[in-house]
Structures are given as C-alpha cells and as structure tokens.
Protein backbone atom coordinates (compact mmCIF):
# COMPACT_ATOMS: atom_id res chain seq x y z
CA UNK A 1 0.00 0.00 0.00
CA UNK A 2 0.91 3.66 -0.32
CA UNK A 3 2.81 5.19 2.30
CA UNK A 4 0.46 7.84 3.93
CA UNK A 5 3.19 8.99 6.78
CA UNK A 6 2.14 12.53 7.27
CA UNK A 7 -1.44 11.15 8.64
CA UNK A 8 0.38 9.90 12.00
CA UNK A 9 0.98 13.26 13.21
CA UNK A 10 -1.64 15.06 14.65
CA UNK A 11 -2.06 18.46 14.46
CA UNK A 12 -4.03 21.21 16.75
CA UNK A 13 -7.05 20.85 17.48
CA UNK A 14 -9.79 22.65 15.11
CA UNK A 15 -6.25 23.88 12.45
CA UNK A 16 -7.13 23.70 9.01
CA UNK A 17 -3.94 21.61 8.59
CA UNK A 18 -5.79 19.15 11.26
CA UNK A 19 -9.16 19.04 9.38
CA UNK A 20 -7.87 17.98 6.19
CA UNK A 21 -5.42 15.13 8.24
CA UNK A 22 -9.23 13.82 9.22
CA UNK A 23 -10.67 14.50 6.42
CA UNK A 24 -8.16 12.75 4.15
CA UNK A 25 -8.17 9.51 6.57
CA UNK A 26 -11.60 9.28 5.59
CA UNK A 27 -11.67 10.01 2.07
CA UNK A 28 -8.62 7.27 1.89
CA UNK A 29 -11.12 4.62 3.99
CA UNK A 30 -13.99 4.98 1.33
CA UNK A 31 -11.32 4.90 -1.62
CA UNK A 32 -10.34 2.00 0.15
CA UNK A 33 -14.00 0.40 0.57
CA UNK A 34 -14.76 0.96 -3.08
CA UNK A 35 -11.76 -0.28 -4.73
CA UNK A 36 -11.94 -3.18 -3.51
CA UNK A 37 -15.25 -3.76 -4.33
CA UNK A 38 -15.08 -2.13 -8.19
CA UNK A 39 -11.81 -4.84 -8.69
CA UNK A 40 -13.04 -8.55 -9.64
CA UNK A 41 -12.36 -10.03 -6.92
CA UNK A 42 -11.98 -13.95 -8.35
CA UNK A 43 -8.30 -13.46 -9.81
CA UNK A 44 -5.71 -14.51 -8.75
CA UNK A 45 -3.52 -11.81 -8.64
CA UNK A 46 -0.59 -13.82 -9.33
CA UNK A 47 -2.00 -14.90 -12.51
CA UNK A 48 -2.86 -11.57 -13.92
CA UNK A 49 -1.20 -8.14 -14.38
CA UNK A 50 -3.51 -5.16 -14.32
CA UNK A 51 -2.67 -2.14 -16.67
CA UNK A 52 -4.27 1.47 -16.35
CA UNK A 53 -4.77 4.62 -17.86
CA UNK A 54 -5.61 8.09 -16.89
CA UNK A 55 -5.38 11.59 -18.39
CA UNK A 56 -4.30 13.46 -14.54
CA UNK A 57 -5.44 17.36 -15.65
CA UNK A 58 -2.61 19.42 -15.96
CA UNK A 59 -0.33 17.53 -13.52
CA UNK A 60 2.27 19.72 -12.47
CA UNK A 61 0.39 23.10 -12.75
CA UNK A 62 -0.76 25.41 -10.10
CA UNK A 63 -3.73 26.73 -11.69
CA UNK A 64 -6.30 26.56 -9.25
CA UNK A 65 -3.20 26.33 -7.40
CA UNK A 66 -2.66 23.32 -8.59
CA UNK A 67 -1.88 19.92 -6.01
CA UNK A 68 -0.98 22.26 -3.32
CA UNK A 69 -1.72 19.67 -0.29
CA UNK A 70 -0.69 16.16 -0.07
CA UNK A 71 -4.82 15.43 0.22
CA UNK A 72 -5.36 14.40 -3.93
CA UNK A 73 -1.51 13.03 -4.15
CA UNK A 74 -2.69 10.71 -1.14
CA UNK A 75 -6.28 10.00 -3.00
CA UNK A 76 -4.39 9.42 -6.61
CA UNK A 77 -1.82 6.71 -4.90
CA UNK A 78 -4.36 4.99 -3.42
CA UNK A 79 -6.40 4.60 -6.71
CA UNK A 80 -2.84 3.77 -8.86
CA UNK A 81 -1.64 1.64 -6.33
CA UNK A 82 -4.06 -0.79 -7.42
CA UNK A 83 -2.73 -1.42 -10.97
CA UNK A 84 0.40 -2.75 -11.87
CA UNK A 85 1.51 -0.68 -14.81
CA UNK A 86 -0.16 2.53 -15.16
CA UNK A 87 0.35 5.08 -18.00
CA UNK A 88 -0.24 8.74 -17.29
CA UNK A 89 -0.99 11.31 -19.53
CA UNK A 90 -0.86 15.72 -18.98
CA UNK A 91 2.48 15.39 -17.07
CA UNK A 92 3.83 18.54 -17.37
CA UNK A 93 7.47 20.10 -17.58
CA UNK A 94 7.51 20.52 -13.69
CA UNK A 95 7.52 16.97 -12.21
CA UNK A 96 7.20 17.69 -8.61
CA UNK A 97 3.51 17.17 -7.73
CA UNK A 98 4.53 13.58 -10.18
CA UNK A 99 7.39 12.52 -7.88
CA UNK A 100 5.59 13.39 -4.48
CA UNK A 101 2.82 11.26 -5.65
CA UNK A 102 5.70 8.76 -6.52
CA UNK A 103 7.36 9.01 -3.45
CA UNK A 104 3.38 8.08 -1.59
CA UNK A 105 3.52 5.27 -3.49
CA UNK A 106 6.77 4.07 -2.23
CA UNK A 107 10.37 2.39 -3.12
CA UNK A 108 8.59 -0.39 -4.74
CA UNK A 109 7.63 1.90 -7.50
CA UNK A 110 9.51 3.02 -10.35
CA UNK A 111 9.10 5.26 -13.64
CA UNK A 112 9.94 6.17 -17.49
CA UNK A 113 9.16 9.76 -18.71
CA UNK A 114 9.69 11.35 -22.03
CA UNK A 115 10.69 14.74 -22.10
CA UNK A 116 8.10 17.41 -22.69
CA UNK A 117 6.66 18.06 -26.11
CA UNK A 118 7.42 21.37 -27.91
CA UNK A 119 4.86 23.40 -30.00
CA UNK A 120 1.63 24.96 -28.72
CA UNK A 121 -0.46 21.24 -29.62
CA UNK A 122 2.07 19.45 -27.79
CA UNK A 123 0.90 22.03 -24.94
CA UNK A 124 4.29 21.18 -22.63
CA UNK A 125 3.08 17.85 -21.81
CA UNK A 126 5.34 14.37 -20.99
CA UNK A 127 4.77 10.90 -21.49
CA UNK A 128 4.90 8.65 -18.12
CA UNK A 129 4.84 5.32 -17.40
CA UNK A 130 4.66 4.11 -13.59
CA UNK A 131 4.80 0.72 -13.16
CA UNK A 132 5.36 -1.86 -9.72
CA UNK A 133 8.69 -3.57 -9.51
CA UNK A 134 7.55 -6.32 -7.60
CA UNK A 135 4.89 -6.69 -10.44
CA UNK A 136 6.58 -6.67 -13.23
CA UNK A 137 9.90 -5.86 -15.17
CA UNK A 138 10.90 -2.91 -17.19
CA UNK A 139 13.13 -5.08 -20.15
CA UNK A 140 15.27 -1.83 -20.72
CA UNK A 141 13.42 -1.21 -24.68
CA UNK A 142 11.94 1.94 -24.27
CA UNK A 143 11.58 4.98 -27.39
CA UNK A 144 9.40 7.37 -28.77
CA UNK A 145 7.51 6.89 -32.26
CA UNK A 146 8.19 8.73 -34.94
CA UNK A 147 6.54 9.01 -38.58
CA UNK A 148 8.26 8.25 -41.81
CA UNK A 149 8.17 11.03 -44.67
CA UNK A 150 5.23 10.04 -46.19
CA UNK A 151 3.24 9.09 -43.71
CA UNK A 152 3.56 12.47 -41.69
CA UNK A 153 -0.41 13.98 -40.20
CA UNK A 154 -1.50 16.42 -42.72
CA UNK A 155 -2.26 19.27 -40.47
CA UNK A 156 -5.96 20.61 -40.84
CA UNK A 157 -5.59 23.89 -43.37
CA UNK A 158 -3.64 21.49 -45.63
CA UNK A 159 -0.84 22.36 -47.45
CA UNK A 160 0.03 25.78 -47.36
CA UNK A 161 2.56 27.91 -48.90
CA UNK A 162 4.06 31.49 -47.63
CA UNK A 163 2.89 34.36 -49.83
CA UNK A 164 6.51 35.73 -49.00
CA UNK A 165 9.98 36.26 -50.56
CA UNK A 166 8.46 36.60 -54.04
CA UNK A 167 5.90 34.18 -53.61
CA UNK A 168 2.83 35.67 -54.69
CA UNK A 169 -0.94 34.81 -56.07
CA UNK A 170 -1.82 36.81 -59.09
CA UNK A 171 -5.53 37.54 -59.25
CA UNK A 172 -7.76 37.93 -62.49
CA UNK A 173 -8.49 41.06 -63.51
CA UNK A 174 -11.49 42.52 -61.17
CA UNK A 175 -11.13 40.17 -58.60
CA UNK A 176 -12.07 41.51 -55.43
CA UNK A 177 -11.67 39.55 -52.16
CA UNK A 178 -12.43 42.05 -49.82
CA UNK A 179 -15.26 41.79 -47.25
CA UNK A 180 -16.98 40.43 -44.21
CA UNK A 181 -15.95 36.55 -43.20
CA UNK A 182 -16.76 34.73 -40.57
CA UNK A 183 -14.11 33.66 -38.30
CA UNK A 184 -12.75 34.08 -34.50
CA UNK A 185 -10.60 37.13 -32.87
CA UNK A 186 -9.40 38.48 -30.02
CA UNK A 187 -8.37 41.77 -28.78
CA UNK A 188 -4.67 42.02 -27.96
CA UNK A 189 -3.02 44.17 -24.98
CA UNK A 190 -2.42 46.99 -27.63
CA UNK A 191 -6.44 47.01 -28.35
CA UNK A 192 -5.74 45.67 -32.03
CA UNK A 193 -8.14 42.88 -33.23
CA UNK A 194 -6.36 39.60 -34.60
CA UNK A 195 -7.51 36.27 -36.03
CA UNK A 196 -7.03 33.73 -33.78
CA UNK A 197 -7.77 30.87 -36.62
CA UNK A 198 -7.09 30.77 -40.48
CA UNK A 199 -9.71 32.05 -42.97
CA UNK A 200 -9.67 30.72 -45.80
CA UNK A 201 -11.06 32.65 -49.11
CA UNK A 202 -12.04 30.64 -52.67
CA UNK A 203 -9.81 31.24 -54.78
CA UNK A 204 -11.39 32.09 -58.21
CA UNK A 205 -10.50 30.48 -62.25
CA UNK A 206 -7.82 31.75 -63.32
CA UNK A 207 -5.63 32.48 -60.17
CA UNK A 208 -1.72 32.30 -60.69
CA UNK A 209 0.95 31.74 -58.85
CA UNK A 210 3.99 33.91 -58.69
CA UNK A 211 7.33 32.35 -58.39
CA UNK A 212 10.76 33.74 -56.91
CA UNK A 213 13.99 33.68 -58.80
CA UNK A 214 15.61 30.46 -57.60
CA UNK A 215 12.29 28.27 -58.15
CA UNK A 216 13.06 24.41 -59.89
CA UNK A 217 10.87 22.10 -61.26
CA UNK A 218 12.10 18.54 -59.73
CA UNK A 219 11.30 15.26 -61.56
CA UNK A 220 10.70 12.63 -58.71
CA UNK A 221 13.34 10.05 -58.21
CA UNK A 222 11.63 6.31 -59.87
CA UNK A 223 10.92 8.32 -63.28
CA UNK A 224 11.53 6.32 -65.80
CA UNK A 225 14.08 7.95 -67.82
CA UNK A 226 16.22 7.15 -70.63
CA UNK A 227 20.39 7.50 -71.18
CA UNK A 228 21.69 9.35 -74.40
CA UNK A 229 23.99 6.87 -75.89
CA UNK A 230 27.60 7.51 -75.47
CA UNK A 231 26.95 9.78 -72.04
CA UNK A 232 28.01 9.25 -68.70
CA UNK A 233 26.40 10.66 -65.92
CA UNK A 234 23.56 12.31 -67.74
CA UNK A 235 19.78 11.32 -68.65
CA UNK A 236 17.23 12.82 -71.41
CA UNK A 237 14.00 13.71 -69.80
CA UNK A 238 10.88 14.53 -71.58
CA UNK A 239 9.11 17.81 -69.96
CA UNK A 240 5.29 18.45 -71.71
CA UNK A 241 4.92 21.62 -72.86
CA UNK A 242 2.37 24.18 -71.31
CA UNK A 243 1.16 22.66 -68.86
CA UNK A 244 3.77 20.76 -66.25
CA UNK A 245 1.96 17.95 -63.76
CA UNK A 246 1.69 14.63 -62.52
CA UNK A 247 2.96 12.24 -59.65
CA UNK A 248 7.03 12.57 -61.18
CA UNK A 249 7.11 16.33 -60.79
CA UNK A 250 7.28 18.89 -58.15
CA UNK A 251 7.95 22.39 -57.68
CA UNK A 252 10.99 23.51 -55.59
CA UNK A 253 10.75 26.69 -54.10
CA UNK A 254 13.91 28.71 -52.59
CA UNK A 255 14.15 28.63 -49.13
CA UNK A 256 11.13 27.92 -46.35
CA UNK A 257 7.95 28.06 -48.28
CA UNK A 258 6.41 25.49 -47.26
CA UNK A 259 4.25 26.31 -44.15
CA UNK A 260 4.68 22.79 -41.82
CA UNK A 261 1.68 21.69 -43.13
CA UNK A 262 3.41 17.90 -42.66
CA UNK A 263 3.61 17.13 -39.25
CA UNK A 264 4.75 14.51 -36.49
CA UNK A 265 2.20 13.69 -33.41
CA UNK A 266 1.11 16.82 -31.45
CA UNK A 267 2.76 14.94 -28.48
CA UNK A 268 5.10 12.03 -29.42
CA UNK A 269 3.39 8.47 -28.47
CA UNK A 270 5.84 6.30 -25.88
CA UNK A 271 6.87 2.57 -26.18
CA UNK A 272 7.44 0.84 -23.93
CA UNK A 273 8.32 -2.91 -23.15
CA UNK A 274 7.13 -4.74 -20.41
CA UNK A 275 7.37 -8.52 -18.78
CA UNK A 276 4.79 -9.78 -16.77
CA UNK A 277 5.21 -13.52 -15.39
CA UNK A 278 4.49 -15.48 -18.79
CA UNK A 279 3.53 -11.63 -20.80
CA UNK A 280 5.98 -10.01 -22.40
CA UNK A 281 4.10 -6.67 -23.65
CA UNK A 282 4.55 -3.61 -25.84
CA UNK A 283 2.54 -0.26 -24.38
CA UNK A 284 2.57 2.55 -26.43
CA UNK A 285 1.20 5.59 -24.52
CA UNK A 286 -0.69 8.77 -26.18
CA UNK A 287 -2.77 11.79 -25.61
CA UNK A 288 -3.64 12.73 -29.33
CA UNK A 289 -4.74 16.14 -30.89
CA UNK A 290 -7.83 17.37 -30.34
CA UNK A 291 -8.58 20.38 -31.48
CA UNK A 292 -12.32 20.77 -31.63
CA UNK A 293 -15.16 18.70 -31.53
CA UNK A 294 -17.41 20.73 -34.05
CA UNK A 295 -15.05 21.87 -36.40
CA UNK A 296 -14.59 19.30 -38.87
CA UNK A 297 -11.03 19.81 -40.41
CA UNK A 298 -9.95 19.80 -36.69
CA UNK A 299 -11.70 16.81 -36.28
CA UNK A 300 -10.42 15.58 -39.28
CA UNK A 301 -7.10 16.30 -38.26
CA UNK A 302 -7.43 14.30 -34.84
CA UNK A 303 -8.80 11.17 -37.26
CA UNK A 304 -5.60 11.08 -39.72
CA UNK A 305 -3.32 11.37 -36.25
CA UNK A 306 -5.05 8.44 -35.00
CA UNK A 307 -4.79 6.78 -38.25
CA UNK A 308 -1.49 6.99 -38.86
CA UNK A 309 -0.45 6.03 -35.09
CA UNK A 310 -1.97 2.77 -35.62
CA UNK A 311 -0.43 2.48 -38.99
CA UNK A 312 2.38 2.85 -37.91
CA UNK A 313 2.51 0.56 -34.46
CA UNK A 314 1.14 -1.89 -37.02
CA UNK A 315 3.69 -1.94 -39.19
CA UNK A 316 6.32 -2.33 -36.41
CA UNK A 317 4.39 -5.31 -34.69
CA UNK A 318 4.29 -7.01 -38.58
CA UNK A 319 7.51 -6.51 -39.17
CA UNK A 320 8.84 -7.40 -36.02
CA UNK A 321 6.73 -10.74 -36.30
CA UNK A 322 7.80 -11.56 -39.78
CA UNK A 323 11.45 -11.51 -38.76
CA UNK A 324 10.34 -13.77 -35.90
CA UNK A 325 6.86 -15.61 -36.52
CA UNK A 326 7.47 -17.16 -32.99
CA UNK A 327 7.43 -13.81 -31.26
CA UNK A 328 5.31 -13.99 -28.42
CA UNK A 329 5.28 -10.08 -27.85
CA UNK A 330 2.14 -8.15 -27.64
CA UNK A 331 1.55 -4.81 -28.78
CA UNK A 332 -0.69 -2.66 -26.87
CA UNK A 333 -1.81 1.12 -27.08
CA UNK A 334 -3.67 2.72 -24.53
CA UNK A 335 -3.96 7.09 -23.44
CA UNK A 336 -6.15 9.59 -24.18
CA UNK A 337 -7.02 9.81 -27.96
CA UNK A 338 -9.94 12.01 -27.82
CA UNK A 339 -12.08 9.56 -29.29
CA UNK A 340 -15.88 10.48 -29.27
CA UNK A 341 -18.07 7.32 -29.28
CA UNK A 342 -17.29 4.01 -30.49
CA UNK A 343 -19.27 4.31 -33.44
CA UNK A 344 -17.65 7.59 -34.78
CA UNK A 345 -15.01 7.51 -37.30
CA UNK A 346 -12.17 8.26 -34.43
CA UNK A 347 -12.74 5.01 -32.93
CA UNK A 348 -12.73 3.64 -36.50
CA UNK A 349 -9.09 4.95 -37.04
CA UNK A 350 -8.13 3.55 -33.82
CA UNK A 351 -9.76 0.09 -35.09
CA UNK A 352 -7.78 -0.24 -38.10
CA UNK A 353 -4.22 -1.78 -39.18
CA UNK A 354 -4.91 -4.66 -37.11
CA UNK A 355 -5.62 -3.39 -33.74
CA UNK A 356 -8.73 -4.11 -31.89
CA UNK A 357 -10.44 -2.80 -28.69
CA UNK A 358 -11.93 -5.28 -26.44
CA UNK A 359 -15.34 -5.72 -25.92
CA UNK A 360 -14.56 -5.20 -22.35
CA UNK A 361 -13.73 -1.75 -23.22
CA UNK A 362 -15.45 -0.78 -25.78
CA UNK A 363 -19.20 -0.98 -23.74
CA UNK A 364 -17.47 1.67 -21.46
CA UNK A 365 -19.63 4.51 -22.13
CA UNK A 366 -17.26 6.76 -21.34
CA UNK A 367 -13.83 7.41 -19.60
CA UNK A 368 -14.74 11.64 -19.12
CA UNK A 369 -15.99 12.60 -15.66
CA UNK A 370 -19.94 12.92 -17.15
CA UNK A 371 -18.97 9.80 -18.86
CA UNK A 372 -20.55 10.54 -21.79
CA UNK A 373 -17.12 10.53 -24.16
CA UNK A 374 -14.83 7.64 -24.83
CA UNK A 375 -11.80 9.54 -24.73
CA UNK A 376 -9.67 7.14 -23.45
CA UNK A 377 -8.92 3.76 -25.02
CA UNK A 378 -7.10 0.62 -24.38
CA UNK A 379 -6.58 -1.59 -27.74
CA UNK A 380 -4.26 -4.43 -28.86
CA UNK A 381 -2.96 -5.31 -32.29
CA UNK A 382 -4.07 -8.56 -33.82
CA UNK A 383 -5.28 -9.84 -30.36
CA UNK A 384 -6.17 -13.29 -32.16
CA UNK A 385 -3.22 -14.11 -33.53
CA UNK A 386 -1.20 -17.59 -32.24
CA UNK A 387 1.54 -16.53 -30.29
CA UNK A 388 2.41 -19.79 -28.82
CA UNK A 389 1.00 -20.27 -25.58
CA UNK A 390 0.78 -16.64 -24.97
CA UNK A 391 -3.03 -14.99 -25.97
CA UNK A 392 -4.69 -12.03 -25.34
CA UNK A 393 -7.13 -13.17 -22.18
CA UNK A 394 -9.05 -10.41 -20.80
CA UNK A 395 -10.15 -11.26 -17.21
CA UNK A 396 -11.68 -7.93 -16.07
CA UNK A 397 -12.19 -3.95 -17.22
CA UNK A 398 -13.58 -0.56 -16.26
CA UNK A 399 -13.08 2.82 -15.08
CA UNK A 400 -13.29 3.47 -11.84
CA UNK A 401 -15.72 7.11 -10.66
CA UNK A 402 -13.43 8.49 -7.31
CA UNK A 403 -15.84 11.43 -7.12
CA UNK A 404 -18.28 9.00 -5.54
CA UNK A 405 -15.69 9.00 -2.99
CA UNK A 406 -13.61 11.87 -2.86
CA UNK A 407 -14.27 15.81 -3.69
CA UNK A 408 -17.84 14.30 -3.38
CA UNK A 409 -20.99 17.03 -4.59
CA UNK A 410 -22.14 16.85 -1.36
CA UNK A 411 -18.60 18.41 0.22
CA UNK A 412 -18.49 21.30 -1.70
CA UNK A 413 -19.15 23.84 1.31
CA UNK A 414 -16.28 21.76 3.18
CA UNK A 415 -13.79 22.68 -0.22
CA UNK A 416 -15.39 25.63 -1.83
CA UNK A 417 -18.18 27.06 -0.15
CA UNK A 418 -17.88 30.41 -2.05
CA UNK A 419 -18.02 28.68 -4.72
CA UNK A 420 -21.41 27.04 -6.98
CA UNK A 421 -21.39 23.87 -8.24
CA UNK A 422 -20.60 24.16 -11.60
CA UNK A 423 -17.70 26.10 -10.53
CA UNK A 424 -16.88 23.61 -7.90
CA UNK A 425 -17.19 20.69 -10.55
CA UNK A 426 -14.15 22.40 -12.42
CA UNK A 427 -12.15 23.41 -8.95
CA UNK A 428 -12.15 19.88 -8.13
CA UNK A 429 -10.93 18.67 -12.04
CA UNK A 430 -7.54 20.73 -11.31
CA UNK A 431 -6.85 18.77 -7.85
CA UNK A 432 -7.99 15.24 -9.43
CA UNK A 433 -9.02 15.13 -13.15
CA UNK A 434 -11.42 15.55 -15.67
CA UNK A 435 -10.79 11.71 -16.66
CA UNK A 436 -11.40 8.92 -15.03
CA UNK A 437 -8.71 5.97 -14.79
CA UNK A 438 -9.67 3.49 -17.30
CA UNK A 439 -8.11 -0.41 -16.58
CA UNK A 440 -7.80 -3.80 -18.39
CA UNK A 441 -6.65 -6.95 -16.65
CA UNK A 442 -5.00 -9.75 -18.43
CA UNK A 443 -3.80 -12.83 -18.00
CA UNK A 444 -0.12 -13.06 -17.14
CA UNK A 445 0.39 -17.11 -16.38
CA UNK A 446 0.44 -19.30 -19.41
CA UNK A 447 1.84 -22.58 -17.44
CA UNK A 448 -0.78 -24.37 -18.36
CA UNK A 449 -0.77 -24.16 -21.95
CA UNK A 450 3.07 -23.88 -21.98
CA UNK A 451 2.53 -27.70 -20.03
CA UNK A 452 0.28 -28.67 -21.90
CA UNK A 453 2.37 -28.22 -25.59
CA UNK A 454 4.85 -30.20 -23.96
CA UNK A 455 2.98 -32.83 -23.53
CA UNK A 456 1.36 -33.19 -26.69
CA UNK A 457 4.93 -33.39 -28.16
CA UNK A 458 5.67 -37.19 -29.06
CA UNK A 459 8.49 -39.34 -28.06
CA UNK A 460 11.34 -39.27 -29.90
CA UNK A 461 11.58 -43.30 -30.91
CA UNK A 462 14.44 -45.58 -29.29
C-alpha cells in the first residue's frame, strides 16, 4: 500500500492543517471500501497483471493552485496503487507534484518519462509510465515513435505555402476579395483585433501563382528515364509543354515556403516494453490532438493522427513478427485519444491496421468525468493471432468514478463554499481530473498451456 506517513501526526485541534489530516483519513477509507469492491475479486492476482490509464489534468500546474496539499496526491496513490503498470498522460514540464505522488507510493515503484513536447499542440506535456517492480519488469526497450516522410499527419488547413519572398498569387483582372468573413478574434493588450484561426477565401479560375527567382521544377526520383547513348552521368528527360503535372514532378521553391503543413504527433506516443510472469508486452502511450469537436477539419485532423499512429505501431508489430513468426510479444496502445463514441469515425481509425479494442472496453460509455465521451482507449494489435501459448485473455475492465468518494458534490461547502457547483465541478478537475482511470486486466500465467504443448509433443523413438 501507499505510504500515507504525514497522517500519523496530529495536528491542533480545530487547524485547518488538522481538518484535512481527518478529512483525508476518511476520504482514503472509502477509496479503500470501493476499490476493492469495483476490482473482480476472483483473480488470482498472481496470474494476472492489471494495466491502467488516466489523463491526470494538468499535472504539475498550479492553476487553481494546482496539487498544493498532499490530500489528492494521497487520494491518486491509493487509486494507482491498485494497478500494476499505469500510464499517465498531462504530465507537465515541472515533475514535482509527479514525484511526491511517486514518493506516496513508495520504493517499490519506479518510472519512465519522455521529455516534454514542444509546440503549442504538444501544450508542454510528458509521457509517463509508472509501473510496480515487484509486479513486473521494465526489459530496458523503451523509445518514442516517430513518422516516416510520407506518412507524416496532414495538419488541418492542408498544405500551405508562404505568400513571401516573391511568392505571390496573381488575381484575375477585377477580382475583389475584400469583405466580411466569418471567423474568431481576439483583442490584444495593444487594443488591435487579430484572427485567432485561419480564414480561408475561394480562390477564383484563373488564379496564378507567382514564383521567386531560384524556383526548380524537380522530376521525382523512380521516373523512368532514358540515357543518351555515349553519355556518362547524364539522362534525357521529356518535360510536356504548357502545362507541367503529374505524380514525377514537383515544384521547388527557394528557401522555407512550405508552411509545416506535414507534421509529427502533437505529443510524441511512448513505447514501452514490459514482462509480466508469462507476458511479455509492448505499451505505447498517447494523448492525441484534439482540437475541436465541431469543427470538422480539426476533427479531421485528430482522425488522420489516429490513423497513422496505428499504422504505424502496425507496421512495427508485422515486421517485427515476420522476422520472428514465434514472437510472443504483444503490442498494446492505450492514453487519451480524444475519441468520441465508439461508433464515430475516431474510434474507427483507432480500429484499423490490425488493432482491436476489447469488448470489455469498448461498452465503457465513457472514460470523461460525465462519462458521456470515450476519450480514453485501451486496444491491442491482432489480439487473435497464435503466439504460442501466450493470448490475449481479458479477465476484467472498467473505469473506476473516485468522485463518488472523494471531492464528493455533497462536500463542496467543506472545499469551496464560495463557490457554486458548476464552478466547484471544475475546482475539483484541477486537484484530481477531468478523466477517469480506465483499466484492463489480463492474463499473465500461461503454465498451463506452456505444459500442456509439452505434452502433446511425441516421443522421440528408441
């Protein structure tokens, strides 16, 4: 169990430091009361190894001034406690509210962090994974995934180019684009109005584009070409007249034109590889874009991200099993990937390229406090496939509600009494979370079918 050591001391009588030493001893026994009833409680836990999720809001930032009191570090180690890997998402660049709850949790306890991600989508977040030493072992693989060229996320405006450095659209005669659009702005500090998204204007027939000095037309390397005879070095190409397109050419512009409309994950997924008893497991760990739920290039946006994460984590778990078809490794991928049913076409992108989400999970209605979005996820690539004596068995899943428990409705005048309830509902978010933790327990002990292989080998004849 966590280690809780500041609770021993008591305090004066009627302090507010003394209140909340009470009042966390009893939020910890009905934490207590419930987790052990929400768990299934006909494992063996020696059998199994339990893996969680959870999106912690913010986790190292003092708005609402932030973790301040060891209260919700004591509350979150008591719910983590009870899984045996856990990946956590929001970590931010300060870790210190991450390693006093690591520090509750005790010596048995260890981690893996990426560093924090740059750019405002990666919003100065870090991958964690904590995970129980006694439980299971860390086999010292651990990276962060990467796109190819090719298979970068096409951001949501699509590809744009800067209207810069001699770069310029040439307009037919007349054209006037002018006028009132509608779009989003803000008032600066100075009192000047700016957009705070891209508008984007038709462009009518007959629109050119200006090129700088220094442009090139680039045939694609694969074009079939041919060799003038008695040359060395050199190849005849055949360039159509007028009108210049098609899949072997591109345009070459001089210097930074091109305005990152190619990009890698808003916040860089984590891999990491795990053994538990018999399991040997792959976790990849994510918190994907979201942007917006109503605009639909945003939302398209968040789709292709998810897309090409599974594609490819696919690709590396076929590849990986073609070089060894007796690879007993599973490859599982599990975060926060703003996904907003399981019938919309997020979950569908997370469903492809051979992964699959349990049923288990999948009939979770949802992972957000109101539980009404299936943010979070928890899916496995080709969870049917023969891997020896090693399978996918699901023995138990859910998410677990603390505020049944803990920064309860009903305590808001003990918390916030200035405060109303919607108001309170957010307060509370910023020492907790707005997610729930979202878990999947699998088998971990194969010794049966491992025995029971070697028995139906025959004997080897005298």
């Amino acid at each position: 169990m966590p280690f809780y050591g500041r609770l021993k001391k008591a305090l004066p009588a009627g302090s507010a430091q003394e209140i909340m030493r009470k009042r966390t001893i009893v939020g910890l026994r009905r934490l207590r009361k419930a987790l052990a009833e929400h768990f299934p409680k006909d494992t063996n836990r020696m059998t199994t190894v339990r893996i969680g999720t959870w999106n912690i809001r913010e986790f190292g930032n003092n708005k609402h001034g932030g973790r301040e009191t060891y209260e919700p570090l004591y509350y979150m180690a008591e719910i983590i406690s009870n899984f045996d890997i856990a990946a956590i998402q929001e970590v931010r660049d300060d870790m210190t509210e991450f390693r006093q709850l690591r520090d509750i949790l005790g010596p048995d306890w260890d981690y893996i962090a990426t560093d924090v991600t740059d750019g405002g989508a990666g919003n100065g977040e870090r991958m964690v994974f904590l995970f129980n030493r006694n439980r299971v072992r860390f086999r010292n693989i651990a990276g962060e995934l990467t796109l190819p060229d090719g298979r970068k996320v096409l951001a949501s405006f699509g590809e744009r180019i800067k209207l810069e450095n001699g770069i310029a659209l040439k307009l037919p005669a007349g054209v006037e684009l002018s006028g009132i659009y509608d779009a989003k702005s803000e008032a600066g500090s100075d009192g000047a109005i700016k957009l705070t998204e891209d508008v984007e204007i038709a462009l009518p027939a007959d629109t050119w584009l200006a090129l700088p000095k220094g442009s090139a037309l680039a045939v694609a390397k694969g074009t079939e070409v041919s060799r003038p005879a008695g040359t060395k070095g050199k190849v005849a190409l055949g360039i159509p007249q007028d009108t210049v397109e098609g899949k072997n050419f591109r345009l070459r512009f001089p210097g930074e034109a091109l305005d990152e409309s190619f990009k890698q994950f808003a916040r860089t997924p984590f891999i990491v590889s795990f053994q538990a008893g018999w399991m040997k497991i792959d976790l990849a760990t994510v918190h994907i874009y979201f942007g917006d739920n109503e605009d639909e290039k945003l939302l398209a946006q968040r789709k292709r991200e998810i897309f090409r994460l599974t594609e490819a984590l696919g690709a590396r778990a076929a590849k990986e099993m073609k070089a060894n078809p007796d690879n007993t490794v599973l490859t599982g991928l599990l975060g926060d990937f703003n996904i907003i049913s399981a019938e919309h076409e997020t979950m569908q992108a997370l469903e492809a390229n051979g992964f699959e989400v349990p049923e288990q999970i999948r009939s979770i209605p949802g992972s957000n406090v109101p539980q009404d979005k299936a943010y979070d996820q928890i899916a496995f690539w080709e969870p049917k496939r023969k891997r020896g004596h090693v399978r996918v068995d699901v023995r138990g899943a859910g998410v677990f509600d603390y505020y049944d428990h803990v920064y309860r409705l009903d305590e808001r005048l003990t918390y916030q009494p200035e405060r109303s309830e919607g108001a309170y509902k957010t307060w509370r978010t910023f020492k907790m979370s707005d997610h729930l933790p979202m878990w999947i327990e699998l088998s971990s002990d194969f010794s049966d079918a491992y025995l029971d292989a070697c028995d139906a080998v025959d004997p080897v004849e005298a």
